[in-house]
C-alpha atoms as a PDB file:
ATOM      1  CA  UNK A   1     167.785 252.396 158.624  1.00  0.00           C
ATOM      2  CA  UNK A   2     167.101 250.502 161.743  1.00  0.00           C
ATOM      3  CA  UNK A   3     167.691 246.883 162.655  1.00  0.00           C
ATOM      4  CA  UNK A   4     164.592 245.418 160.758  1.00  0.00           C
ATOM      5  CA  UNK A   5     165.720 246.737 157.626  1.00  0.00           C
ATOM      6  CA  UNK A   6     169.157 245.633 158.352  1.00  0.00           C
ATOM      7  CA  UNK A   7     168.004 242.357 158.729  1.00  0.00           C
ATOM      8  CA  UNK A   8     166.022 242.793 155.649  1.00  0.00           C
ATOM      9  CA  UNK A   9     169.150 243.920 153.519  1.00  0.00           C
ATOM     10  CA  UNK A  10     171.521 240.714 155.348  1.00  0.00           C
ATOM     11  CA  UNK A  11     169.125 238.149 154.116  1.00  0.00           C
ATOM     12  CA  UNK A  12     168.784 239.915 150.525  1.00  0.00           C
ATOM     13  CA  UNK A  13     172.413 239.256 150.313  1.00  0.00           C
ATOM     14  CA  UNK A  14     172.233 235.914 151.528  1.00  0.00           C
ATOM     15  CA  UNK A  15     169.835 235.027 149.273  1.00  0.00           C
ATOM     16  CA  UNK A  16     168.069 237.314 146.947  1.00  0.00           C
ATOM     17  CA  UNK A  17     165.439 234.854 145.621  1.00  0.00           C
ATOM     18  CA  UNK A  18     164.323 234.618 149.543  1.00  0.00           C
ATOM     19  CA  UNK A  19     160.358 235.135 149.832  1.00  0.00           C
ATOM     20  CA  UNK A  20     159.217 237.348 151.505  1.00  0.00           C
ATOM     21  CA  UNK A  21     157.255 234.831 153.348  1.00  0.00           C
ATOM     22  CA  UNK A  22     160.361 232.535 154.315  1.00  0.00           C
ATOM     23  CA  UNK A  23     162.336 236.169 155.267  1.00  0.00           C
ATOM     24  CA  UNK A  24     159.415 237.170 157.649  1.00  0.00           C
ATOM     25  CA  UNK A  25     159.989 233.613 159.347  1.00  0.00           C
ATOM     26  CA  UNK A  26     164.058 234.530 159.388  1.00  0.00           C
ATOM     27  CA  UNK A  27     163.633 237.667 160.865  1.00  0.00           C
ATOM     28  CA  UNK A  28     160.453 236.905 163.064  1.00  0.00           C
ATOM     29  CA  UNK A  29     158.647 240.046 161.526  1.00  0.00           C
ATOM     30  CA  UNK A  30     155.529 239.790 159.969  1.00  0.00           C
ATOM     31  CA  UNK A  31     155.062 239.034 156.028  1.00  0.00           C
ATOM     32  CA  UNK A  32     153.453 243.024 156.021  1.00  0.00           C
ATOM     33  CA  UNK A  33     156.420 244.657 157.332  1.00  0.00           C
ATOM     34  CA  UNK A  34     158.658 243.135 155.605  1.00  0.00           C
ATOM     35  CA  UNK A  35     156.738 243.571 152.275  1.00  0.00           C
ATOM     36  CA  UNK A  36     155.972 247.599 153.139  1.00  0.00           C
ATOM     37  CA  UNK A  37     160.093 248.161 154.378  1.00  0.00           C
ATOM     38  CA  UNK A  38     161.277 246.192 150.761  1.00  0.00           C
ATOM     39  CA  UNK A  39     159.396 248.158 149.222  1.00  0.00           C
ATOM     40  CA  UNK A  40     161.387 251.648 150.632  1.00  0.00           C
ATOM     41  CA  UNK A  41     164.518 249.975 150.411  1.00  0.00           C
ATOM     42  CA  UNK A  42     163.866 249.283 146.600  1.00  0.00           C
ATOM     43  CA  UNK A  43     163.075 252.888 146.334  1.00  0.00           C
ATOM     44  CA  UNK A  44     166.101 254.636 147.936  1.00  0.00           C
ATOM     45  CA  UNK A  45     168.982 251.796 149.098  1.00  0.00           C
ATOM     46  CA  UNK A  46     168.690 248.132 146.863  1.00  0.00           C
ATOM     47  CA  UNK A  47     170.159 249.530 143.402  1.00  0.00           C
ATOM     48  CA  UNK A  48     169.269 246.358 141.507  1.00  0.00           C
ATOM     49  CA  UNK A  49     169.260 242.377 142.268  1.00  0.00           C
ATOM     50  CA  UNK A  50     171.817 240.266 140.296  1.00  0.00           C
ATOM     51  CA  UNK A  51     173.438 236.990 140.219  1.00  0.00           C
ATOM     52  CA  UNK A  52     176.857 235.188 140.396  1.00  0.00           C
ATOM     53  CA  UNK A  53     177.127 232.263 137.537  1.00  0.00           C
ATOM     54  CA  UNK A  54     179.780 229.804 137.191  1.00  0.00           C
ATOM     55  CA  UNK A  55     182.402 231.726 134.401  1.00  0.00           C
ATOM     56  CA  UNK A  56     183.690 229.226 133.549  1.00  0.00           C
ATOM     57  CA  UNK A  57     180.575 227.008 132.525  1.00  0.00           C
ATOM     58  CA  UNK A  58     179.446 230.480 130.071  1.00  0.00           C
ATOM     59  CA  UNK A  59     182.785 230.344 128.290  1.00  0.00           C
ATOM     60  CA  UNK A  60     184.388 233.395 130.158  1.00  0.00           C
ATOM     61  CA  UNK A  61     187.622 231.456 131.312  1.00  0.00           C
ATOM     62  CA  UNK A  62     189.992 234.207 132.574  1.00  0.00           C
ATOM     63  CA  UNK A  63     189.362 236.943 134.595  1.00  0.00           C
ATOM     64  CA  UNK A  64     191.888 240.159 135.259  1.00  0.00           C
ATOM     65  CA  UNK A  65     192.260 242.585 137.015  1.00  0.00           C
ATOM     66  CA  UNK A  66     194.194 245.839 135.538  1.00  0.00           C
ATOM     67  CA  UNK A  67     194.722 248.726 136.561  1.00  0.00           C
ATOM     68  CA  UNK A  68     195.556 251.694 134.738  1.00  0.00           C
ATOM     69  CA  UNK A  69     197.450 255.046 134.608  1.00  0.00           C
ATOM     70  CA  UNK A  70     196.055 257.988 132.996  1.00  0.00           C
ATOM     71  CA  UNK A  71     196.880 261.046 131.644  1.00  0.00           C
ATOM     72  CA  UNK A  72     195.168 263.395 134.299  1.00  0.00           C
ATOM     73  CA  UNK A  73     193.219 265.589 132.104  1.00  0.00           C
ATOM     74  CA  UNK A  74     191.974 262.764 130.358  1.00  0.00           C
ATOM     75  CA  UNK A  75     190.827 260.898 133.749  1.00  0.00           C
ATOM     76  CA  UNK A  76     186.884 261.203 133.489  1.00  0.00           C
ATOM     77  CA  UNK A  77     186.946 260.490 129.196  1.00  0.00           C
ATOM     78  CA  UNK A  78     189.199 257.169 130.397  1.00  0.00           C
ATOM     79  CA  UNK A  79     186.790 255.736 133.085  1.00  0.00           C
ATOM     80  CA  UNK A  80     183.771 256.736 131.199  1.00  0.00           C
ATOM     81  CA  UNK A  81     185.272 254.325 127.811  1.00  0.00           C
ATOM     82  CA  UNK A  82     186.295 251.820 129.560  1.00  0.00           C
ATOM     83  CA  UNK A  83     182.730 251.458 131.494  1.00  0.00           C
ATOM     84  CA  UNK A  84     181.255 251.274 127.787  1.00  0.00           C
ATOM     85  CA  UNK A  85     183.522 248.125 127.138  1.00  0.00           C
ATOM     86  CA  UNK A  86     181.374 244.942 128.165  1.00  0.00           C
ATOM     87  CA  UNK A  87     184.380 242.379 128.770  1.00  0.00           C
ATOM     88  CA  UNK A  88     184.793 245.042 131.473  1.00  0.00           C
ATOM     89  CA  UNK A  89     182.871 244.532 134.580  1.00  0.00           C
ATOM     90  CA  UNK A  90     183.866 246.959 137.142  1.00  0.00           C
ATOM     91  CA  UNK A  91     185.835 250.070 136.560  1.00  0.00           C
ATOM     92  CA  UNK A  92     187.115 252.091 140.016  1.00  0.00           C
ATOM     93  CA  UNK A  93     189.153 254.735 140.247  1.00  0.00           C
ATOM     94  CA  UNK A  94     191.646 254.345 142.750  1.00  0.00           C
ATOM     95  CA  UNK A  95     194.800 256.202 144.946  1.00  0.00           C
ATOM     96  CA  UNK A  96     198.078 255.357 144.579  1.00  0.00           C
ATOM     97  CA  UNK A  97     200.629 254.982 141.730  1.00  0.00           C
ATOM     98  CA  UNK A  98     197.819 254.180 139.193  1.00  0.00           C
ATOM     99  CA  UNK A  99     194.563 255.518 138.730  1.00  0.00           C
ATOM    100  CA  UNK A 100     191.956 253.192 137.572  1.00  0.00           C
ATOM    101  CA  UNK A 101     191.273 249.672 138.415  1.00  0.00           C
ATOM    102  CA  UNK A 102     189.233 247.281 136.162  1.00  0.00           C
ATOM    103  CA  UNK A 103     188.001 243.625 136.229  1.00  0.00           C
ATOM    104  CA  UNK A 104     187.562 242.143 133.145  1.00  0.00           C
ATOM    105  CA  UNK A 105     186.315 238.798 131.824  1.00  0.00           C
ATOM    106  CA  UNK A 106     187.247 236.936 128.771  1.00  0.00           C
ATOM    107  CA  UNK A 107     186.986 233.781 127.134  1.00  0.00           C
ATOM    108  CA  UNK A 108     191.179 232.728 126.985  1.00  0.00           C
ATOM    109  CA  UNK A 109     194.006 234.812 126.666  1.00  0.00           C
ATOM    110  CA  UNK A 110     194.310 235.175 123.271  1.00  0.00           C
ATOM    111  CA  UNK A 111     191.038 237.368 124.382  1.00  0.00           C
ATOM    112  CA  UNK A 112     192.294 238.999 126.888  1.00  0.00           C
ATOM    113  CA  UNK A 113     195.495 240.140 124.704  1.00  0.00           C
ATOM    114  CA  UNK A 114     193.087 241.668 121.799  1.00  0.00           C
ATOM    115  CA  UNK A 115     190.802 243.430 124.629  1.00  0.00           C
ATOM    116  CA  UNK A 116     194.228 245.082 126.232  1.00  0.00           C
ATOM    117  CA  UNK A 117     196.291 245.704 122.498  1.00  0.00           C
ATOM    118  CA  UNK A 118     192.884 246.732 120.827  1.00  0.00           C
ATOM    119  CA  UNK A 119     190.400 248.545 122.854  1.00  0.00           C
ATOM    120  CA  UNK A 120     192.066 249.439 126.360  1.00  0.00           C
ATOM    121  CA  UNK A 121     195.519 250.473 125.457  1.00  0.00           C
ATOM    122  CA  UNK A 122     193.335 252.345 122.311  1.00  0.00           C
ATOM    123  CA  UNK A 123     191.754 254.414 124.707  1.00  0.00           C
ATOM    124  CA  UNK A 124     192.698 258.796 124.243  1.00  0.00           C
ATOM    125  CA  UNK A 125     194.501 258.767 128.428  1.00  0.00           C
ATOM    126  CA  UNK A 126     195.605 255.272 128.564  1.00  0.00           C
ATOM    127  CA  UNK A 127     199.169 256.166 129.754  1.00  0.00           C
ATOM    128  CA  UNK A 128     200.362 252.686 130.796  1.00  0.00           C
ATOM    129  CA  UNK A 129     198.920 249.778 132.295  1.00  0.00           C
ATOM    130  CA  UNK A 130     199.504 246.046 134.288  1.00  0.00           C
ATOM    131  CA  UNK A 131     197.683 243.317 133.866  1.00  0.00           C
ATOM    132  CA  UNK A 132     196.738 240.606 137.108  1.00  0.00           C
ATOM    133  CA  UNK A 133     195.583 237.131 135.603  1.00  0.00           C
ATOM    134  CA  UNK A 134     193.295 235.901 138.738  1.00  0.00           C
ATOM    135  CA  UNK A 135     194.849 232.165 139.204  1.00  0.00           C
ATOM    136  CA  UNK A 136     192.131 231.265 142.062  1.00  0.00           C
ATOM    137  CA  UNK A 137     188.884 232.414 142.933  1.00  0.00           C
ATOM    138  CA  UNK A 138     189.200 232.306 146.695  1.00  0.00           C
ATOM    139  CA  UNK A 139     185.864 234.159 147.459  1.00  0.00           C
ATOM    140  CA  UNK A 140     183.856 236.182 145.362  1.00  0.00           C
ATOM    141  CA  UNK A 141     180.865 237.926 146.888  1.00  0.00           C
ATOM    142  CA  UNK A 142     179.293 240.883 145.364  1.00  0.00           C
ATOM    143  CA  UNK A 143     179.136 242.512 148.723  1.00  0.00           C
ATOM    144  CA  UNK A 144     180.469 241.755 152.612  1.00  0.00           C
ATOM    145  CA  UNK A 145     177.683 240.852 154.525  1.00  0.00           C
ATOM    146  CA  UNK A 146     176.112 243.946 156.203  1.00  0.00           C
ATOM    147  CA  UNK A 147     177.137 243.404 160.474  1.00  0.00           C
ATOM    148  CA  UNK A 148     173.932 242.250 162.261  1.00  0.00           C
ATOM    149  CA  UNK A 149     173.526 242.996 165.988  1.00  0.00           C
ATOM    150  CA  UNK A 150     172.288 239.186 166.563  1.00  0.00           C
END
């Protein structure tokens, strides 16, 4: 990857409805280029394009984060259910005292309680687990922007 398709990837992640006409005028690179270098990047670095809405405004009020100790022989089964859950949005495993961190989205916590008490804690490994109610969205990107060498 050089700087062009750095610049390419920054912009993407600015905005990923950007044209390729409007990026070419960004990056001062003709519309070619850029179309030809998207194109490779779709192929072996973008995974997908996606958006951010407003939770709130689709009814999914709370967000959590948990994370989650596991019986270790039952590590892989535990992150592979829990990825199959779609409240669940994100499912890492992680160092430390507890070995999987999720992020979860529900509509209240009446919600939240039934996704934890029914399905999570239900889960063959689930040893024990904390639950984070997020009180403030202070910035939520889906990735850091990439550094540029502007």
């Amino acid at each position: 990857m050089d700087d062009i398709d750095t610049a390419i990837l920054r912009s993407l992640i600015k905005n990923s409805r950007i044209t390729i006409s409007q990026m070419s005028k960004e990056i001062d690179v003709p519309d070619a280029t850029i179309s030809n270098r998207l194109k490779k990047l779709e192929a072996d670095v973008i995974k997908r394009y996606t958006m951010i809405p407003d939770w709130q405004k689709i009814g999914l009020s709370i967000t959590a984060i948990i994370i989650i100790q596991t019986e270790s022989e039952k590590h892989e089964f535990v992150k592979e259910e829990l990825s199959k859950l779609e409240e669940v949005s994100e499912v890492y495993s992680v160092s430390g005292e507890y070995d999987i961190l999720i992020k979860v989205w529900v509509p209240g916590i009446g919600e939240l309680n039934k996704l934890i008490n029914s399905k999570i804690r239900s889960v063959d490994g689930v040893e024990d687990l904390t639950e984070m109610i997020v009180m403030e969205r202070v910035k939520e990107d889906m990735v850091p922007i990439i550094p540029g060498t502007e």
